[in-house]
Structure formats: C-alpha cells, structure tokens
N, C-alpha and C. Protein backbone atom coordinates (compact mmCIF):
# COMPACT_ATOMS: atom_id res chain seq x y z
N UNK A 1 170.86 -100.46 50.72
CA UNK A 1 171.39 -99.15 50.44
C UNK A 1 172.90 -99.20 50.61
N UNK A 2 173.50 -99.48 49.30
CA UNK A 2 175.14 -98.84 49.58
C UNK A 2 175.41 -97.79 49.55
N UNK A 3 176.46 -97.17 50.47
CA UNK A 3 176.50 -96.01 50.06
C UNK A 3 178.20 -96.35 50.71
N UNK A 4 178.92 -95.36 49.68
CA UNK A 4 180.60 -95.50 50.01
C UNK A 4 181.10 -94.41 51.06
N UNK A 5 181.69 -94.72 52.02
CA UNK A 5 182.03 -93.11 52.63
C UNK A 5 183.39 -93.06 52.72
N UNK A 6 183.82 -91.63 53.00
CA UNK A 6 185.77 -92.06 52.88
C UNK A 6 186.03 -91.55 54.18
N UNK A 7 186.77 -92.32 54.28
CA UNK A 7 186.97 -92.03 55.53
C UNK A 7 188.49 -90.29 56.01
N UNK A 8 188.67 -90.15 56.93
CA UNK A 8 189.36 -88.60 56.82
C UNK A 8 190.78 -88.88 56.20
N UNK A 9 191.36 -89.63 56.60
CA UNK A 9 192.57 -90.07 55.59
C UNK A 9 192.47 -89.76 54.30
N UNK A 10 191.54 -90.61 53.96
CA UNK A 10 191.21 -90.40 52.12
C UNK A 10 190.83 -89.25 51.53
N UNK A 11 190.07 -88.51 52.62
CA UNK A 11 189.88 -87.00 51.93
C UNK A 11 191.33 -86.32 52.22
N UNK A 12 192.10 -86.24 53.33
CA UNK A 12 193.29 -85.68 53.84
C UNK A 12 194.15 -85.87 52.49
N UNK A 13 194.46 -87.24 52.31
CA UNK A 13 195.40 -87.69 50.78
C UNK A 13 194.79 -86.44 49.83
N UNK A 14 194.09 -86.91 49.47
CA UNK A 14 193.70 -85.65 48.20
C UNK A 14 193.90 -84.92 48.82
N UNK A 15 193.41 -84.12 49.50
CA UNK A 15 193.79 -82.16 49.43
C UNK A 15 195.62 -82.15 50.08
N UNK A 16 195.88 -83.36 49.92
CA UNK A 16 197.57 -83.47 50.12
C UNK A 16 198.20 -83.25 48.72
N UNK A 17 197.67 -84.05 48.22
CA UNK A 17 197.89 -84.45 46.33
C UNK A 17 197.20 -83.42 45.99
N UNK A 18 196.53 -82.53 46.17
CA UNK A 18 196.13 -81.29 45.53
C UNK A 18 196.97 -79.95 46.06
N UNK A 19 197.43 -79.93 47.40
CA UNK A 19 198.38 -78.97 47.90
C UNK A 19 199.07 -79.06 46.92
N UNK A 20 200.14 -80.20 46.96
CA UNK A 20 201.65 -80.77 46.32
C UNK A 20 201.00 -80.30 44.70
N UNK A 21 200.02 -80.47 44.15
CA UNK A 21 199.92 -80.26 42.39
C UNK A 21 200.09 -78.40 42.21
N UNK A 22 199.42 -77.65 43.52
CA UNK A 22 199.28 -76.40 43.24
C UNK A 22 200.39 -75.62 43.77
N UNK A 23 201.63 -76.37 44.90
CA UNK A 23 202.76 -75.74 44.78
C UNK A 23 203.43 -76.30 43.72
N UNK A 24 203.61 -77.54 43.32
CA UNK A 24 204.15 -76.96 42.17
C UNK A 24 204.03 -76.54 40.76
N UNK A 25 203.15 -76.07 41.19
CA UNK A 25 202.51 -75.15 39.71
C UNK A 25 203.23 -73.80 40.10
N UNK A 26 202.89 -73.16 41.41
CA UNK A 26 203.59 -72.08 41.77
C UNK A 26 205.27 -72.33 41.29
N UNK A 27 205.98 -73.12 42.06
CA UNK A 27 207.12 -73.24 41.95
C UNK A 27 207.33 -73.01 40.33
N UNK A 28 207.04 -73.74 39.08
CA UNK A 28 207.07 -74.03 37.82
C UNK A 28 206.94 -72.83 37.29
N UNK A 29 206.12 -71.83 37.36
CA UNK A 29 205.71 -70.78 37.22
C UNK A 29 206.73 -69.48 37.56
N UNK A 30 206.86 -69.62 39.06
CA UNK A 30 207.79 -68.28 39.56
C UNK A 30 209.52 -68.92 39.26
N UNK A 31 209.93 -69.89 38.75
CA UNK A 31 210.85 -70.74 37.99
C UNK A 31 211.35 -70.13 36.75
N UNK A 32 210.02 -69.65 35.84
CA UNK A 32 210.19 -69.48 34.69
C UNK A 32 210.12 -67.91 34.28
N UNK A 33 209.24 -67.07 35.50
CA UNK A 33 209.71 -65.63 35.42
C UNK A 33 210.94 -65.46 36.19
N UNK A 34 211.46 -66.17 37.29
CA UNK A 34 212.91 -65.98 37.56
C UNK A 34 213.72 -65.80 36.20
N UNK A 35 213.76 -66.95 35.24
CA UNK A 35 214.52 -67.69 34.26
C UNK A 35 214.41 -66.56 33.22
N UNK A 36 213.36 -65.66 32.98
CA UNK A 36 212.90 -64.50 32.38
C UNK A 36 213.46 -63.16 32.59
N UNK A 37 213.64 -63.16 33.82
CA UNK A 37 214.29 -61.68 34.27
C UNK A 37 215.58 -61.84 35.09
N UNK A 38 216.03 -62.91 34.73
CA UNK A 38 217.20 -63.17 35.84
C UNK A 38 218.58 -63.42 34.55
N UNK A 39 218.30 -63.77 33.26
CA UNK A 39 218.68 -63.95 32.10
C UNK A 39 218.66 -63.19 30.92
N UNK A 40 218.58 -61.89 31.77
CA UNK A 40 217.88 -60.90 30.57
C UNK A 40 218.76 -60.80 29.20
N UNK A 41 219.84 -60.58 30.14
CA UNK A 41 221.45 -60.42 29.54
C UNK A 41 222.09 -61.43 28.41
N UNK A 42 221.59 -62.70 29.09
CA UNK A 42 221.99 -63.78 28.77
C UNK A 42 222.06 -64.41 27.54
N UNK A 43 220.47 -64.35 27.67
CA UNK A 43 219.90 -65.02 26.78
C UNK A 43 218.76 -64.30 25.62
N UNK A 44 218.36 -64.63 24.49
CA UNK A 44 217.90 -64.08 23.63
C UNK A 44 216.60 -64.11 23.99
N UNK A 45 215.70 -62.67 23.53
CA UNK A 45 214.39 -62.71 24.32
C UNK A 45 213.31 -63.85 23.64
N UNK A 46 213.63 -64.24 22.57
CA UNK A 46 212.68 -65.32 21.92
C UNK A 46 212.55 -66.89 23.15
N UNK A 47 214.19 -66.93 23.14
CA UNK A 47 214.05 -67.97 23.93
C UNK A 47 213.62 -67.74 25.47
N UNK A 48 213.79 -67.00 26.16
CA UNK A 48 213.12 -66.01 27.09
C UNK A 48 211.56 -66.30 27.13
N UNK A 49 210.91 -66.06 26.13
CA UNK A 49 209.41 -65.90 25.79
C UNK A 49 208.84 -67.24 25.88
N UNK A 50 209.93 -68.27 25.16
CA UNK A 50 209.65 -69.54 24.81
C UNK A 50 209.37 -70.38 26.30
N UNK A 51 210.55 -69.89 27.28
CA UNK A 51 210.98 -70.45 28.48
C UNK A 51 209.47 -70.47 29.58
N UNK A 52 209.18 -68.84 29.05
CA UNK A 52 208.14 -68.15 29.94
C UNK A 52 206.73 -68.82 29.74
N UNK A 53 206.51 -69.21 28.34
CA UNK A 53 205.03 -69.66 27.83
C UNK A 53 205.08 -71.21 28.18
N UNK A 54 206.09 -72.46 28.27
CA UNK A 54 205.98 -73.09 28.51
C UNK A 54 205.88 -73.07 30.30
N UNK A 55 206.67 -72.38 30.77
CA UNK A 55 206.16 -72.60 32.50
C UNK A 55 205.14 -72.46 32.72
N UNK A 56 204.18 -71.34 32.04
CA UNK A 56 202.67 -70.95 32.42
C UNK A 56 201.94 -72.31 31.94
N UNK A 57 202.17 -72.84 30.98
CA UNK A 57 201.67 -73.75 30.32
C UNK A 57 201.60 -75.28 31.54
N UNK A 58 203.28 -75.24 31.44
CA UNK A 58 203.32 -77.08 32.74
C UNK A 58 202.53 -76.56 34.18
N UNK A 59 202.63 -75.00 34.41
CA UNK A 59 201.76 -75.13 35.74
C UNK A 59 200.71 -74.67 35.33
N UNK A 60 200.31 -74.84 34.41
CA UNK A 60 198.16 -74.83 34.37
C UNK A 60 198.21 -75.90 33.97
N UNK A 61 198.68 -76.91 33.41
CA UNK A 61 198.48 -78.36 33.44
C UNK A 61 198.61 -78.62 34.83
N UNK A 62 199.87 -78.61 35.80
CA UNK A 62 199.44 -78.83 37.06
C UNK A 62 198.62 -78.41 37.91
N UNK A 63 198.06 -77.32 37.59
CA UNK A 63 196.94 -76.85 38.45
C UNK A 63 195.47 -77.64 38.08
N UNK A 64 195.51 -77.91 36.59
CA UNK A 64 194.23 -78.47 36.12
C UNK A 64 194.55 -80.34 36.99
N UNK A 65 195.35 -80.43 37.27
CA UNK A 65 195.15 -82.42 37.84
C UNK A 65 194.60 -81.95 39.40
N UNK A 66 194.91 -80.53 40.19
CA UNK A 66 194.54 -80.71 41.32
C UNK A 66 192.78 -80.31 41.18
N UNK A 67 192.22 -80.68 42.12
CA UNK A 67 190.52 -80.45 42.46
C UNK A 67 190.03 -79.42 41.90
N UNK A 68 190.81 -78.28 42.16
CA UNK A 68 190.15 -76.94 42.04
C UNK A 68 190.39 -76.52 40.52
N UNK A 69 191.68 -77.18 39.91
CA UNK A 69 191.54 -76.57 38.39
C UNK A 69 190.90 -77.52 37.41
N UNK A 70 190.56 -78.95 38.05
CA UNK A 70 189.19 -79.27 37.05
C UNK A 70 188.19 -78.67 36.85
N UNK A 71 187.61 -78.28 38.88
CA UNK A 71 186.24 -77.39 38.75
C UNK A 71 186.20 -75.78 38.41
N UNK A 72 187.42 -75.38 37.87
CA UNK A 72 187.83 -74.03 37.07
C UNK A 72 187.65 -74.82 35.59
N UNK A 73 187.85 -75.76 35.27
CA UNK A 73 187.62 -75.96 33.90
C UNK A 73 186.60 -76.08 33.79
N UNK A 74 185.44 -77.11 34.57
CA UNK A 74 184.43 -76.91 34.12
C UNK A 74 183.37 -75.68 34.25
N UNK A 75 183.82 -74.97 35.18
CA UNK A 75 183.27 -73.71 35.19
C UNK A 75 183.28 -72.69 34.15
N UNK A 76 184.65 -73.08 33.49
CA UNK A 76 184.86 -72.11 32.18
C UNK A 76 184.34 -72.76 31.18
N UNK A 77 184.26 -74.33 30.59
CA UNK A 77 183.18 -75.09 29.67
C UNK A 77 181.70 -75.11 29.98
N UNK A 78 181.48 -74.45 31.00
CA UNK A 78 179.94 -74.19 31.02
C UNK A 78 179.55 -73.07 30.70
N UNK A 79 180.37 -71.76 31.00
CA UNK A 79 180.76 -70.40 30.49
C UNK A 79 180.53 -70.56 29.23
N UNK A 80 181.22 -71.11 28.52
CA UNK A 80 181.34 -70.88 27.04
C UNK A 80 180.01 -71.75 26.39
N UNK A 81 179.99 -72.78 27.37
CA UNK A 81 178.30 -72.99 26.43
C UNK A 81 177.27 -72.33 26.35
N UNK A 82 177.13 -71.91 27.75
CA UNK A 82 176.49 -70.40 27.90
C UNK A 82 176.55 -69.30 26.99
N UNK A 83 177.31 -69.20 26.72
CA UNK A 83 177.75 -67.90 25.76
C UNK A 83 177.19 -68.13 24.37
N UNK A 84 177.48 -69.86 23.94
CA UNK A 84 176.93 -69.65 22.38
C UNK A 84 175.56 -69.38 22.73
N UNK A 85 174.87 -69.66 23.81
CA UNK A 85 173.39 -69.62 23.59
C UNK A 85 172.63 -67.94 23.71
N UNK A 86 173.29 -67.24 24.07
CA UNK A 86 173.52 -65.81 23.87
C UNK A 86 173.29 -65.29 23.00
N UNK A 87 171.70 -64.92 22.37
CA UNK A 87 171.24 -64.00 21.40
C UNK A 87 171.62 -62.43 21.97
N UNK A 88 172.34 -62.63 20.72
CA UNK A 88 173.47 -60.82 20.55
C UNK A 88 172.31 -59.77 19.67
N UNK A 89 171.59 -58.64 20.48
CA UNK A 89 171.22 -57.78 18.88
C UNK A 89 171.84 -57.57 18.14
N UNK A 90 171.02 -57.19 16.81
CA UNK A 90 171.40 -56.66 15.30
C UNK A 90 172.19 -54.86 15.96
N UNK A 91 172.70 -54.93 14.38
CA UNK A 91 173.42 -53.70 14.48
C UNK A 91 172.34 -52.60 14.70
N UNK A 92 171.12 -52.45 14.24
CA UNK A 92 169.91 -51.67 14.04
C UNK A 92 169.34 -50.99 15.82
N UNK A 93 169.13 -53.01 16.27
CA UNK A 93 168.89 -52.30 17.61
C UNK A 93 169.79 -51.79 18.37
N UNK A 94 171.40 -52.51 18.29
CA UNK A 94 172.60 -51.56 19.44
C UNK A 94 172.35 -49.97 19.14
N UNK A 95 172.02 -49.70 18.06
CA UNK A 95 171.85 -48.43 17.38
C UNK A 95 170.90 -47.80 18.56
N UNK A 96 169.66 -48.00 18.17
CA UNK A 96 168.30 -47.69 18.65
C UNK A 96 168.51 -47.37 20.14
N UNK A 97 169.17 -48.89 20.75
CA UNK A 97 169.22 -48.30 22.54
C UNK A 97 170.33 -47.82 22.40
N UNK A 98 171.51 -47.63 21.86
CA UNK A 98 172.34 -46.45 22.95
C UNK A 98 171.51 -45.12 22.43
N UNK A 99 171.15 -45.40 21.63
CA UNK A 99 170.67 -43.35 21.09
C UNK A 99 169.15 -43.31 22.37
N UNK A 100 168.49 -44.05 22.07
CA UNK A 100 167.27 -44.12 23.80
C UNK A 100 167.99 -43.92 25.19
N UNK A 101 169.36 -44.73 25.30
CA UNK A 101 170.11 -44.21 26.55
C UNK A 101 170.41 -43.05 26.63
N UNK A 102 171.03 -42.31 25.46
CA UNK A 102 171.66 -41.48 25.40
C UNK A 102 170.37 -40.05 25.55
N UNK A 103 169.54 -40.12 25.17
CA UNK A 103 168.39 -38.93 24.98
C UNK A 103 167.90 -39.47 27.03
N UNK A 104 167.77 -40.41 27.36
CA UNK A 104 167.29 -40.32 28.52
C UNK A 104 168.37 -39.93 29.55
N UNK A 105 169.99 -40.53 29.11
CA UNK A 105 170.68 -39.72 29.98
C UNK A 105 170.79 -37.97 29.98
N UNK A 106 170.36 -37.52 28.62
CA UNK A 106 170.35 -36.13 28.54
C UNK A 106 169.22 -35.70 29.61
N UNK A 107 168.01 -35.92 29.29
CA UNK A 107 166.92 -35.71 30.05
C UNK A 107 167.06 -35.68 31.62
N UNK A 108 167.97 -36.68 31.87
CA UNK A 108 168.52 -36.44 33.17
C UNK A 108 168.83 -35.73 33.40
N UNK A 109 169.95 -35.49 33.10
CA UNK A 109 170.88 -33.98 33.28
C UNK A 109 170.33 -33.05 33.45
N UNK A 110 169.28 -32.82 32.21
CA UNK A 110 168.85 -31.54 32.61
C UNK A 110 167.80 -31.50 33.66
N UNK A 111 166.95 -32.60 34.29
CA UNK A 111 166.36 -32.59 34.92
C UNK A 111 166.97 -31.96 36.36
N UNK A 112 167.82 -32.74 36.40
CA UNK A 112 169.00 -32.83 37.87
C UNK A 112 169.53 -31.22 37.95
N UNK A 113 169.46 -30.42 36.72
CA UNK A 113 170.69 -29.41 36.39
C UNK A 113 169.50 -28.76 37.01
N UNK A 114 168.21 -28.69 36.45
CA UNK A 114 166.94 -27.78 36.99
C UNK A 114 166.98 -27.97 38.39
N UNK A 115 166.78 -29.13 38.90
CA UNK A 115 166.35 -29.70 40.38
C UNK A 115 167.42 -28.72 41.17
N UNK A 116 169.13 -29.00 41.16
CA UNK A 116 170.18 -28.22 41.71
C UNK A 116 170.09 -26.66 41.62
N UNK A 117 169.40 -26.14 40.27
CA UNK A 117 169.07 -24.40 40.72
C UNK A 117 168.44 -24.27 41.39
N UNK A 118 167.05 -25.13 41.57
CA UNK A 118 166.03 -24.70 41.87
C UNK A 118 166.61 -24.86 43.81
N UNK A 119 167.01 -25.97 44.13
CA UNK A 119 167.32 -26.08 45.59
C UNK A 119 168.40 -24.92 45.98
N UNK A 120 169.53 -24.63 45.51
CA UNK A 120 169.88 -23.75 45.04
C UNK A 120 170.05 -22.26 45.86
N UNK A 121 168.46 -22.04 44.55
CA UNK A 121 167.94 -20.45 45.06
C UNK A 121 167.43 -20.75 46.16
N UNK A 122 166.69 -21.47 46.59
CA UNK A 122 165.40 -21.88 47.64
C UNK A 122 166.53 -21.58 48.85
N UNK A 123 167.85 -22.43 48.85
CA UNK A 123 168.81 -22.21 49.93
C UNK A 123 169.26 -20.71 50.12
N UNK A 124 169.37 -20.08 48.80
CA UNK A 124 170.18 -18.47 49.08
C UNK A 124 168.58 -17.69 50.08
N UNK A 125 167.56 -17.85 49.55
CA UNK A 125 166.21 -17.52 49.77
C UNK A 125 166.01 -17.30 51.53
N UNK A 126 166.65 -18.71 51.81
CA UNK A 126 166.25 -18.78 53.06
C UNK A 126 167.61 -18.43 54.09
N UNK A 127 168.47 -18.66 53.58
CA UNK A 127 169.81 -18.27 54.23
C UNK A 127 169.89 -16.34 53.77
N UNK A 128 169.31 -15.87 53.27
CA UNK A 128 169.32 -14.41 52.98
C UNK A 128 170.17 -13.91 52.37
N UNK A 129 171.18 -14.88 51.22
CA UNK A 129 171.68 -14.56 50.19
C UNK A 129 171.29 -14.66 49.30
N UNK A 130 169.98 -14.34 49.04
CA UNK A 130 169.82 -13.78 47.72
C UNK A 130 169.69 -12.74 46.80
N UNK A 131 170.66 -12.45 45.89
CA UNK A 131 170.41 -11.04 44.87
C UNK A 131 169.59 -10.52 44.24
C-alpha cells in the first residue's frame, strides 16, 4: 500500500502560493479602479474602461491559479452542465401554471379575506363591540 502524505510544510507552501495569488489579484484589481477614478480628468473614458476590464481580467486569471478559483471554476463547469440538462416547459404549459397559480392565489385571498372577518366579528362579539 503506497500512499503519499505531505507533510505540513507542503500544505503551508500552497496556501502560501495561494495567499500571495489572491492578494494579488486584490492588489491588480483595486489598481485598476484606483487608475479609473483617480484619472477621471485625465484620461479618456474608453481608455479608462479598457484599463478597468483588463485588471478584472489579470486578477481572475490570478485568482483562477490559486486553489479556490480552480474549485470556483469547476463549480461553475458543472453548473453549466447541469443546466443544459434542464428540461425547460413549452410556452403552453408556463401558460397553464401561472394562470393555476394565479386562480389558487386568488382563492387564497379570498379565503384568508373571509377567515379575517369572520375572526374579526367573533373578536368585536366578545370584546362587546359589536354594532
């Protein structure tokens, strides 16, 4: 039976190399809305926009090399496989149940609207306000 174990160093390194990937994703990021609102004046808002979409961009690439934004990727590629497998109803039935929701939420109402007179009077009845 092999079995590999790491020892605490080796796990320590990584979530070191994963700290260091996710500050500077932060850094890269709050870099490029500085560079955004600190330049308003400056600079033309295209290039502004340009400045802004690439920072979001280099720090979700750096976030995706540390641990946690692989297992955010694959969490979101399992999401989406999920999703194609997602039988959507026809236009016929979305039809059918909201108008069934809709007649049973009425039915409510008025059920509830009856129930509230009826407790209501029963309260004026017994408290001796009633007309």
């Amino acid at each position: 039976m092999n079995q590999t174990s790491q020892t605490p160093s080796d796990t320590s390194h990584g979530s070191r190399l994963d700290t260091l990937w996710l500050v500077g994703a932060l850094l890269v990021v709050v870099g490029a809305i500085f560079v955004f609102y600190r330049y308003q004046s400056d600079l033309n808002a295209a290039i502004r926009a340009v400045v802004m979409i690439a920072g979001i961009g280099i720090g979700a690439f750096l976030v995706y090399q540390a641990r946690v934004g692989k297992t955010t990727w694959d969490y979101v590629r399992g999401a989406r496989v999920e999703l194609r497998k997602t039988v959507w109803p026809t236009k016929q039935e979305a039809v059918q149940t909201t108008l069934m929701i809709a007649v049973v939420v009425l039915i409510m109402a008025v059920f509830l609207w009856g129930l509230d007179a009826a407790l209501l009077k029963g309260v004026k009845l017994l408290t001796g306000r009633a007309s």
